[in-house]
PDB file of N, CA and C in Angstrom:
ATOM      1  N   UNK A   1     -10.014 -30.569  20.502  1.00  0.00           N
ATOM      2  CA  UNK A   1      -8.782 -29.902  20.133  1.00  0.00           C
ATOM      3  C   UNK A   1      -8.895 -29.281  18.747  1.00  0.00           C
ATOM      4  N   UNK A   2      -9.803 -30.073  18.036  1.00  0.00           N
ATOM      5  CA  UNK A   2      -9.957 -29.607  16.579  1.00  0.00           C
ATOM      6  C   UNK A   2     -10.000 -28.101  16.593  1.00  0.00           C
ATOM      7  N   UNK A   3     -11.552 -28.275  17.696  1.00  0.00           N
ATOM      8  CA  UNK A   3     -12.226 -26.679  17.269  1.00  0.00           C
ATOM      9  C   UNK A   3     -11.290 -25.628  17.898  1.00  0.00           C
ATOM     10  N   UNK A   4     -10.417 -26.273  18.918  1.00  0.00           N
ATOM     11  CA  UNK A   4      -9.521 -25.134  19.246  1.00  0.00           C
ATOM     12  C   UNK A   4      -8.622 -24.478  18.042  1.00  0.00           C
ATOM     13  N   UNK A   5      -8.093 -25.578  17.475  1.00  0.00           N
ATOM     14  CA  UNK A   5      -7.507 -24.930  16.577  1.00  0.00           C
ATOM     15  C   UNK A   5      -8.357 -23.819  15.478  1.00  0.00           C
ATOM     16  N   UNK A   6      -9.227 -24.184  15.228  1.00  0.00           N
ATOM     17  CA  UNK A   6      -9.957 -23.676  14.383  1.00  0.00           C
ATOM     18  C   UNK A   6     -10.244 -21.912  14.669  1.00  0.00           C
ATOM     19  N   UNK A   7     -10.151 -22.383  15.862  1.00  0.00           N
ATOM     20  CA  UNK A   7     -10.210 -20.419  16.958  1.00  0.00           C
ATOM     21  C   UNK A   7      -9.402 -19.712  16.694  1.00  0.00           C
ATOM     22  N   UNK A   8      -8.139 -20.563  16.991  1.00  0.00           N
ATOM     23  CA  UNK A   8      -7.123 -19.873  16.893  1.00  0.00           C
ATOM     24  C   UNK A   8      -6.602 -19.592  15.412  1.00  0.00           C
ATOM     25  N   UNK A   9      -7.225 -20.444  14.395  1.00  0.00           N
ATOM     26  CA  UNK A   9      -6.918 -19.686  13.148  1.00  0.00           C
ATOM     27  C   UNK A   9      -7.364 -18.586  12.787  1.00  0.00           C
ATOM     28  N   UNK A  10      -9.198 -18.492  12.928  1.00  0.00           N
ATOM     29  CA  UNK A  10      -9.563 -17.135  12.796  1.00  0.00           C
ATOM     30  C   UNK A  10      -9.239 -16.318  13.469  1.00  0.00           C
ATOM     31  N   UNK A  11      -9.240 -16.239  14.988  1.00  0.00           N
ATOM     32  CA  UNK A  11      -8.632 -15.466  15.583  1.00  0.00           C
ATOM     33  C   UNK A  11      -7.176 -14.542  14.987  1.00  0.00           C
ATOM     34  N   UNK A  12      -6.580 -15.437  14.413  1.00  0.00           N
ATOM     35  CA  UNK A  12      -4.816 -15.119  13.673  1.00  0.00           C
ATOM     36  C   UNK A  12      -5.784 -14.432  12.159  1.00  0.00           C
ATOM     37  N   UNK A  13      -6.348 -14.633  11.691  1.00  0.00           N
ATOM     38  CA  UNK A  13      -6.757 -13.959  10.406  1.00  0.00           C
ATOM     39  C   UNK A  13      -7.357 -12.883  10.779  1.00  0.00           C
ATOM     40  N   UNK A  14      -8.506 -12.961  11.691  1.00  0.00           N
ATOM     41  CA  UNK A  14      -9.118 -11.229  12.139  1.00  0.00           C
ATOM     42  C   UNK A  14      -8.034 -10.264  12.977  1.00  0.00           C
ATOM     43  N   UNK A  15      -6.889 -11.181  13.401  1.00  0.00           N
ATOM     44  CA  UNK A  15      -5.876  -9.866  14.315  1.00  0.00           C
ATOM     45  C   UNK A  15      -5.095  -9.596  13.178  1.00  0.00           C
ATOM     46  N   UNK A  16      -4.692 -10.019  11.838  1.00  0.00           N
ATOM     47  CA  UNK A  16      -4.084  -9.475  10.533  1.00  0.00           C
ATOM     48  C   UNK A  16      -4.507  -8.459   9.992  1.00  0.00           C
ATOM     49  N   UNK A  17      -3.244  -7.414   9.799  1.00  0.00           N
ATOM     50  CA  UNK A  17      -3.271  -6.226   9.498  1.00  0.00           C
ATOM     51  C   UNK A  17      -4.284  -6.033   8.110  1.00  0.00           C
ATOM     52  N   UNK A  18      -4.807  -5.254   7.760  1.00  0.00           N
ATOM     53  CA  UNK A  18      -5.205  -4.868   6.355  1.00  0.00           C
ATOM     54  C   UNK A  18      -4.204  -4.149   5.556  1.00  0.00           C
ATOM     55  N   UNK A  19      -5.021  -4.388   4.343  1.00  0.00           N
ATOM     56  CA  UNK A  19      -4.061  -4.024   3.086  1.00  0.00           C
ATOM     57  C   UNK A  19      -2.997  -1.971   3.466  1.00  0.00           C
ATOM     58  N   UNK A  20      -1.865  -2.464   3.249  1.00  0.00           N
ATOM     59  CA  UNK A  20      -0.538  -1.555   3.544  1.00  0.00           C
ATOM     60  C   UNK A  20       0.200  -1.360   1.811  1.00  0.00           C
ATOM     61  N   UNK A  21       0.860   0.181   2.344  1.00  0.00           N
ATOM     62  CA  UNK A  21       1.337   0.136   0.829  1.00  0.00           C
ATOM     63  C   UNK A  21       2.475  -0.368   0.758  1.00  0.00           C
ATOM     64  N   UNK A  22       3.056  -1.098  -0.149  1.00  0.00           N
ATOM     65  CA  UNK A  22       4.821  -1.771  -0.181  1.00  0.00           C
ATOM     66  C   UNK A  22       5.476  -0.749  -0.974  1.00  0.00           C
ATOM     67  N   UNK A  23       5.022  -0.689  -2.082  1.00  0.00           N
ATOM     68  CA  UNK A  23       5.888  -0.038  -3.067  1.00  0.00           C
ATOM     69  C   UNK A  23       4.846   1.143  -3.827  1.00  0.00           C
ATOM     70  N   UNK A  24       5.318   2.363  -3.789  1.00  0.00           N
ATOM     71  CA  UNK A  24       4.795   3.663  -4.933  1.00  0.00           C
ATOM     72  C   UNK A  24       5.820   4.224  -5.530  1.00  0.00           C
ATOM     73  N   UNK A  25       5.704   4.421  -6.907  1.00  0.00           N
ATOM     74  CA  UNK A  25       6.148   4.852  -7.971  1.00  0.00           C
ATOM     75  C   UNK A  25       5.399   6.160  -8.888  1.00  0.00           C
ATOM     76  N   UNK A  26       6.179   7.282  -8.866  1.00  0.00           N
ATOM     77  CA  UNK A  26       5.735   8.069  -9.773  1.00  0.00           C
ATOM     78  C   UNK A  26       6.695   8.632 -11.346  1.00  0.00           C
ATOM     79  N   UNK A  27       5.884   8.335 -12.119  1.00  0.00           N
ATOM     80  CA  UNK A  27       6.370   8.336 -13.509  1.00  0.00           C
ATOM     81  C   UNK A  27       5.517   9.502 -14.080  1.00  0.00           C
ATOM     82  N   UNK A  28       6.289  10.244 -15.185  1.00  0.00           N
ATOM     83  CA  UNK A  28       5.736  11.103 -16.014  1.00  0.00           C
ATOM     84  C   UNK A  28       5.199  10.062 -17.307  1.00  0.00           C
ATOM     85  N   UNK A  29       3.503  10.470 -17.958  1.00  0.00           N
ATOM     86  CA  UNK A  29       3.552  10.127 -18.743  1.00  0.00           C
ATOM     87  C   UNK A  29       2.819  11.160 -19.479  1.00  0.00           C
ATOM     88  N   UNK A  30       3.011  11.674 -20.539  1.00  0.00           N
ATOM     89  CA  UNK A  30       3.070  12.513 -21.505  1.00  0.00           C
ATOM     90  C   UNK A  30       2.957  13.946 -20.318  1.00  0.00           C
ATOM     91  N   UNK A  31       1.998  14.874 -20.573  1.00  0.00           N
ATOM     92  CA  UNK A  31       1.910  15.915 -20.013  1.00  0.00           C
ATOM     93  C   UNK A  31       1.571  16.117 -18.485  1.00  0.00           C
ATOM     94  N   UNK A  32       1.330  14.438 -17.790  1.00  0.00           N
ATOM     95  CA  UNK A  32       1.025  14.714 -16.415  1.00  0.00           C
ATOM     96  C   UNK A  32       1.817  13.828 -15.894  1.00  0.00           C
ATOM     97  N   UNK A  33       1.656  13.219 -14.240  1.00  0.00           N
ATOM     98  CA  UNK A  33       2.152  12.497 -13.721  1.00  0.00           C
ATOM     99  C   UNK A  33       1.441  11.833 -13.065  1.00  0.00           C
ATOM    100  N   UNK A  34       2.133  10.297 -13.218  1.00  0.00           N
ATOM    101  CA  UNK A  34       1.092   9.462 -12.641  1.00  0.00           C
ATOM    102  C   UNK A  34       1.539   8.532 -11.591  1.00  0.00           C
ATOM    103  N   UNK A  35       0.978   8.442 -10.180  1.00  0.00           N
ATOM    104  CA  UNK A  35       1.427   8.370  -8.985  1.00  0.00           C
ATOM    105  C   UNK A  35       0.942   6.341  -8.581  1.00  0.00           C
ATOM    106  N   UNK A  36       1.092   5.567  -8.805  1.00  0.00           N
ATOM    107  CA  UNK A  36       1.048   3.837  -8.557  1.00  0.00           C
ATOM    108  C   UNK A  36       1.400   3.640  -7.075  1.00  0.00           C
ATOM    109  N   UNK A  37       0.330   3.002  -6.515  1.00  0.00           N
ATOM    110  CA  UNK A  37       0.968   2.865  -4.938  1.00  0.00           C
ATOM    111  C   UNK A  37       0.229   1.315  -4.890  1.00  0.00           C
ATOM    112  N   UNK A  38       1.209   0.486  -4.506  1.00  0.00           N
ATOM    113  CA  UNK A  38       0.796  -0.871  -4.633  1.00  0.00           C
ATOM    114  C   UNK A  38       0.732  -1.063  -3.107  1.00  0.00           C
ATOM    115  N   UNK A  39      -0.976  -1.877  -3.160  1.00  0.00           N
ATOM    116  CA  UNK A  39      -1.401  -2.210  -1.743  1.00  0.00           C
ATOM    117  C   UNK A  39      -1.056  -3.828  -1.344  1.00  0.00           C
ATOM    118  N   UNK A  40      -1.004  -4.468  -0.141  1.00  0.00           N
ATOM    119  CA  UNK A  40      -1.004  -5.880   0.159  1.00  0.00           C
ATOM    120  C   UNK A  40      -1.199  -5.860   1.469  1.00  0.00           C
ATOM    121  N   UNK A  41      -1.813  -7.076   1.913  1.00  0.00           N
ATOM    122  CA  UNK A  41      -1.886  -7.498   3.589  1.00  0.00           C
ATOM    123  C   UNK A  41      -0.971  -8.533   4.079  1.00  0.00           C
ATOM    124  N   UNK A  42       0.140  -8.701   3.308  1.00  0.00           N
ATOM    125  CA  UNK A  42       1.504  -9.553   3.975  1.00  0.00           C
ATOM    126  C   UNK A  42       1.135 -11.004   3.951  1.00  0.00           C
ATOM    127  N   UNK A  43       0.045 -11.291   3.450  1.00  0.00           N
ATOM    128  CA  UNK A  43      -0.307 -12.936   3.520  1.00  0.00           C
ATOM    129  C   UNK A  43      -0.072 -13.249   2.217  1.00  0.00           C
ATOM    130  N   UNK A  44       1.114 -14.315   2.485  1.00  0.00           N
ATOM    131  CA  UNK A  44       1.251 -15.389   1.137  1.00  0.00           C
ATOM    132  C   UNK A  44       0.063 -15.514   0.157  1.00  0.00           C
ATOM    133  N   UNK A  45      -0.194 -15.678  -1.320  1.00  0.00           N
ATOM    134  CA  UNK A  45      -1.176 -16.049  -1.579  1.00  0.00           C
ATOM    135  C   UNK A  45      -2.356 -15.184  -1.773  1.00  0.00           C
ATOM    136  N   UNK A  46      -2.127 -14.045  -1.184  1.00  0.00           N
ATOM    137  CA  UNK A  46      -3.244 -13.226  -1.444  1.00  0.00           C
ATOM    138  C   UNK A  46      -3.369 -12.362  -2.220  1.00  0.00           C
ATOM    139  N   UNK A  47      -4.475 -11.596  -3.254  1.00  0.00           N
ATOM    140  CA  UNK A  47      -4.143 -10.349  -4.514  1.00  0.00           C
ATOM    141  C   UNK A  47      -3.522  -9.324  -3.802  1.00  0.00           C
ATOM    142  N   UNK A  48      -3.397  -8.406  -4.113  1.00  0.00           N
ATOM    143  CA  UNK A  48      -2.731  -7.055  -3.825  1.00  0.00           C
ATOM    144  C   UNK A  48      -3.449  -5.926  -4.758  1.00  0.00           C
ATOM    145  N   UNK A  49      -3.372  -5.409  -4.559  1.00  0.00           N
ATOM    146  CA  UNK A  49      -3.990  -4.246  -4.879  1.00  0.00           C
ATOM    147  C   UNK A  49      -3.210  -2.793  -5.400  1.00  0.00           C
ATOM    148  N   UNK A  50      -3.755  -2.289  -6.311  1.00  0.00           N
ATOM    149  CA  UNK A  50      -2.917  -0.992  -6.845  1.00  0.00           C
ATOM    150  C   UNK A  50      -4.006   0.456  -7.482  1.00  0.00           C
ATOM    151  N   UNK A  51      -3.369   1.106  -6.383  1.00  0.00           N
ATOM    152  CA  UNK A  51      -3.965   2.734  -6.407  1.00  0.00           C
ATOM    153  C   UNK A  51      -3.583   3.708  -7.494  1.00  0.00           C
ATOM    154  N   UNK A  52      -3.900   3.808  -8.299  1.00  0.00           N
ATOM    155  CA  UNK A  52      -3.574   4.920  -9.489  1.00  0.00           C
ATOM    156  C   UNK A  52      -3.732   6.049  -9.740  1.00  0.00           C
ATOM    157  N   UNK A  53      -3.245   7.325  -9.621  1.00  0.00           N
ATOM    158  CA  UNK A  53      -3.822   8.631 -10.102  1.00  0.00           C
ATOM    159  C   UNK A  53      -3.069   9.364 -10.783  1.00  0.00           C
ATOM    160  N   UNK A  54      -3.781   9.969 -11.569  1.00  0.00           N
ATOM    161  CA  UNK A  54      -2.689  10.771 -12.455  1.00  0.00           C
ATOM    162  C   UNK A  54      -2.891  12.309 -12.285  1.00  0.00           C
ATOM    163  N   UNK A  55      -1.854  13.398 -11.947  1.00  0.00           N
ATOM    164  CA  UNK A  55      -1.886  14.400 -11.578  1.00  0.00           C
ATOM    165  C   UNK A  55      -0.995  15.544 -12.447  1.00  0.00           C
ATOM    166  N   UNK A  56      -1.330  16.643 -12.525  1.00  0.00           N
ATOM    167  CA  UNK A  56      -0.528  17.593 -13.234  1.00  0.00           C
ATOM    168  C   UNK A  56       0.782  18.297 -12.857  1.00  0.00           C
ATOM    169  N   UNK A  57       1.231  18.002 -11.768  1.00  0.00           N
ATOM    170  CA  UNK A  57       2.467  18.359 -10.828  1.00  0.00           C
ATOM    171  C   UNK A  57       2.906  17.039 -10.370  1.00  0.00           C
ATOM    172  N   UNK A  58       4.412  17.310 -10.063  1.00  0.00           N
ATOM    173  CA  UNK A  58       4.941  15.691  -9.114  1.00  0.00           C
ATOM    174  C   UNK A  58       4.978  16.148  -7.830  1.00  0.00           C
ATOM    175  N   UNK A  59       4.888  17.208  -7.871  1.00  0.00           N
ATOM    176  CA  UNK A  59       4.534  17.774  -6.176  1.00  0.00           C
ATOM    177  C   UNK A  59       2.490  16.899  -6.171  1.00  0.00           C
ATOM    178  N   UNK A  60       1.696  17.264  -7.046  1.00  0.00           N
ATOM    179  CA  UNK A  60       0.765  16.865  -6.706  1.00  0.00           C
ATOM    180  C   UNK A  60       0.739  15.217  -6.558  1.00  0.00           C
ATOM    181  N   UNK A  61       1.460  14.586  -7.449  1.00  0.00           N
ATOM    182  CA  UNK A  61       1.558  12.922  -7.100  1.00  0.00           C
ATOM    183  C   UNK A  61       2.084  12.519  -5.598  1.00  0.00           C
ATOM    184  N   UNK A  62       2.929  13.432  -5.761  1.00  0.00           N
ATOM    185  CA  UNK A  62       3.634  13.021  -4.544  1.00  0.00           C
ATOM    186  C   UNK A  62       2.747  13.242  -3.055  1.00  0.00           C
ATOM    187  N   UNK A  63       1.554  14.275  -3.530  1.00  0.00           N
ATOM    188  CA  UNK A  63       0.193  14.468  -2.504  1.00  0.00           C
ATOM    189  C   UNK A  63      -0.176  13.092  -2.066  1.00  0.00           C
ATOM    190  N   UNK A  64      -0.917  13.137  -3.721  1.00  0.00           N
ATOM    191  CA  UNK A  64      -1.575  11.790  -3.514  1.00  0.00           C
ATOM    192  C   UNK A  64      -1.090  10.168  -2.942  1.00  0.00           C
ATOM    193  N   UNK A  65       0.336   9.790  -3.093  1.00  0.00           N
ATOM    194  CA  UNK A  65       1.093   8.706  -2.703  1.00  0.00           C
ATOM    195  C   UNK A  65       0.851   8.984  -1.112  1.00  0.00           C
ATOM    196  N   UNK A  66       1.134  10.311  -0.488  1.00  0.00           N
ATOM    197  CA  UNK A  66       1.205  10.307   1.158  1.00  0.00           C
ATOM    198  C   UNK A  66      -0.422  10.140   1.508  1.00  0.00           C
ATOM    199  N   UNK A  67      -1.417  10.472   0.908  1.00  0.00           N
ATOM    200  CA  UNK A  67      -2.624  11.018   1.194  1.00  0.00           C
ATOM    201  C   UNK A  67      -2.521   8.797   1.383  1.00  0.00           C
ATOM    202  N   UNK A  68      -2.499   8.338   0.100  1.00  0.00           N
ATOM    203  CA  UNK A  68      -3.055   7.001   0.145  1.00  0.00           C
ATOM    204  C   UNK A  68      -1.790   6.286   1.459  1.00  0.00           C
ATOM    205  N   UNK A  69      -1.062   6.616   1.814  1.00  0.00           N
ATOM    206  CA  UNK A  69      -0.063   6.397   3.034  1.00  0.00           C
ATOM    207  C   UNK A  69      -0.672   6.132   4.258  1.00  0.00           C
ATOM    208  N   UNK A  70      -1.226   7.580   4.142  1.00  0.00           N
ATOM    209  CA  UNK A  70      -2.343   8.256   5.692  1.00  0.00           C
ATOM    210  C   UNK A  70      -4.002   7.172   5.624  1.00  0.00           C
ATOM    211  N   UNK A  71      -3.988   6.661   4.731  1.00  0.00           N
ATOM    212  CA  UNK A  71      -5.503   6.367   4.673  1.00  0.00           C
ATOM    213  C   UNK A  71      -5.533   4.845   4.701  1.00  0.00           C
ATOM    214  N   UNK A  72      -4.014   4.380   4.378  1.00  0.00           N
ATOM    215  CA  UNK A  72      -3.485   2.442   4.625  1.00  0.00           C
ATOM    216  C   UNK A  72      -2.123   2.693   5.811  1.00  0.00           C
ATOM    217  N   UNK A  73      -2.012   2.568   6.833  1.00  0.00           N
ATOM    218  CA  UNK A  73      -0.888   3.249   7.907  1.00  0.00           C
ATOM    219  C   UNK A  73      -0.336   1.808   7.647  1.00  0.00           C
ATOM    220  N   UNK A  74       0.422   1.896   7.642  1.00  0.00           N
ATOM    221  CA  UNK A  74       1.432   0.324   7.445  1.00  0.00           C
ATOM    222  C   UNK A  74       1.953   0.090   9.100  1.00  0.00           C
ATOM    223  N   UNK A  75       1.621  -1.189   8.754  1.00  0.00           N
ATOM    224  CA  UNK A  75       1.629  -1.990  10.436  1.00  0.00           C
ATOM    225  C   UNK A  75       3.297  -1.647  11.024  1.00  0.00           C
ATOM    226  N   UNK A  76       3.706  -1.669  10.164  1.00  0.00           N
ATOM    227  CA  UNK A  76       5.640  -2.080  10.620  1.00  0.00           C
ATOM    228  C   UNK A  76       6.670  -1.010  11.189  1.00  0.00           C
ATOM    229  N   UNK A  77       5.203   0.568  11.367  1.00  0.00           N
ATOM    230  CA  UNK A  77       6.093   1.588  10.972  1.00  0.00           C
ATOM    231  C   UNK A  77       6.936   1.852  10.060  1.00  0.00           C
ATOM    232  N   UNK A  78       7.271   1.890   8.935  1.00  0.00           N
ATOM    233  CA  UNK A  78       7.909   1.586   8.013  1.00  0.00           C
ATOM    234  C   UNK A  78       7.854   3.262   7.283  1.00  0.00           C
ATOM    235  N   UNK A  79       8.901   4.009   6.722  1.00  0.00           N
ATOM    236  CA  UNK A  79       9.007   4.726   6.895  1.00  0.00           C
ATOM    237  C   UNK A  79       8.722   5.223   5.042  1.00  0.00           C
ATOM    238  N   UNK A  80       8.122   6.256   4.506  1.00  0.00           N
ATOM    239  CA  UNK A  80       8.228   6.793   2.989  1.00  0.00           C
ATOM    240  C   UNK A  80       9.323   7.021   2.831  1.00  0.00           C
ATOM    241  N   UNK A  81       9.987   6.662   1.900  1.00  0.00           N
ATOM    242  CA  UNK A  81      10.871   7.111   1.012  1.00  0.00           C
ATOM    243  C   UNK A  81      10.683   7.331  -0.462  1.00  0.00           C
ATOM    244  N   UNK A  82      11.144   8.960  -0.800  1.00  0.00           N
ATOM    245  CA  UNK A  82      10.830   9.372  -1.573  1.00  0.00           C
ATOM    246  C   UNK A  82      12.276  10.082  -2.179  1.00  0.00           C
ATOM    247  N   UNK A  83      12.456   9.566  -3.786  1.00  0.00           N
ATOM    248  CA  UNK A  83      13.896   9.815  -4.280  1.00  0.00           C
ATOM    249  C   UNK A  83      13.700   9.967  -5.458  1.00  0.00           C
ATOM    250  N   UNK A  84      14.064  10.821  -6.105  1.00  0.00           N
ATOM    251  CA  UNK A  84      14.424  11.254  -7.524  1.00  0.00           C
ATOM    252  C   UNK A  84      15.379  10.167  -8.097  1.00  0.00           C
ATOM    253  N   UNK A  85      14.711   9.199  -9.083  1.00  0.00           N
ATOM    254  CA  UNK A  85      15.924   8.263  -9.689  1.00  0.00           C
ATOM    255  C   UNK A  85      16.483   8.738 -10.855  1.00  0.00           C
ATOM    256  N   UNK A  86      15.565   9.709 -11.639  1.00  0.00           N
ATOM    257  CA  UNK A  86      16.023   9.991 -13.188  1.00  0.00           C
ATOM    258  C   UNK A  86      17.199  11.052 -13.230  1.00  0.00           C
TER     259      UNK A  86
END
């Protein structure tokens, strides 16, 4: 029974999604803009990860946030939202 379990744990860790983005943020800092898209794989306990680029347009950040979107597809369907807070 042990090793069953043991199957079924890896089994549950290799069918877990890979790293998805939760949260991106784009901020101006001095003359450009810089686009933060924070990565994670939904498991308690685990690092997370964060994508950085800095671009000369917020049209161009805002490239790069969808580009890193398209290249981590988030398991949940979960939809971009993108909003002017300032």
């Amino acid at each position: 029974m042990r090793r069953i379990d043991q199957l079924i744990l890896r089994a549950k860790e290799a069918a877990a999604p890979g790293l998805e983005p939760g949260v991106a943020l784009i901020g101006r800092e001095g003359d450009s803009w810089t686009a933060v898209v924070h990565l994670h794989d939904r498991r308690p306990g685990r690092p997370s990860a964060l994508r950085r680029a800095a671009r000369a347009t917020p049209e161009g950040a805002e490239a790069y946030v969808r580009a890193v979107a398209a290249e981590y597809p988030n398991s949940r369907d979960l939809p971009v939202i993108i909003d002017d807070l300032g």
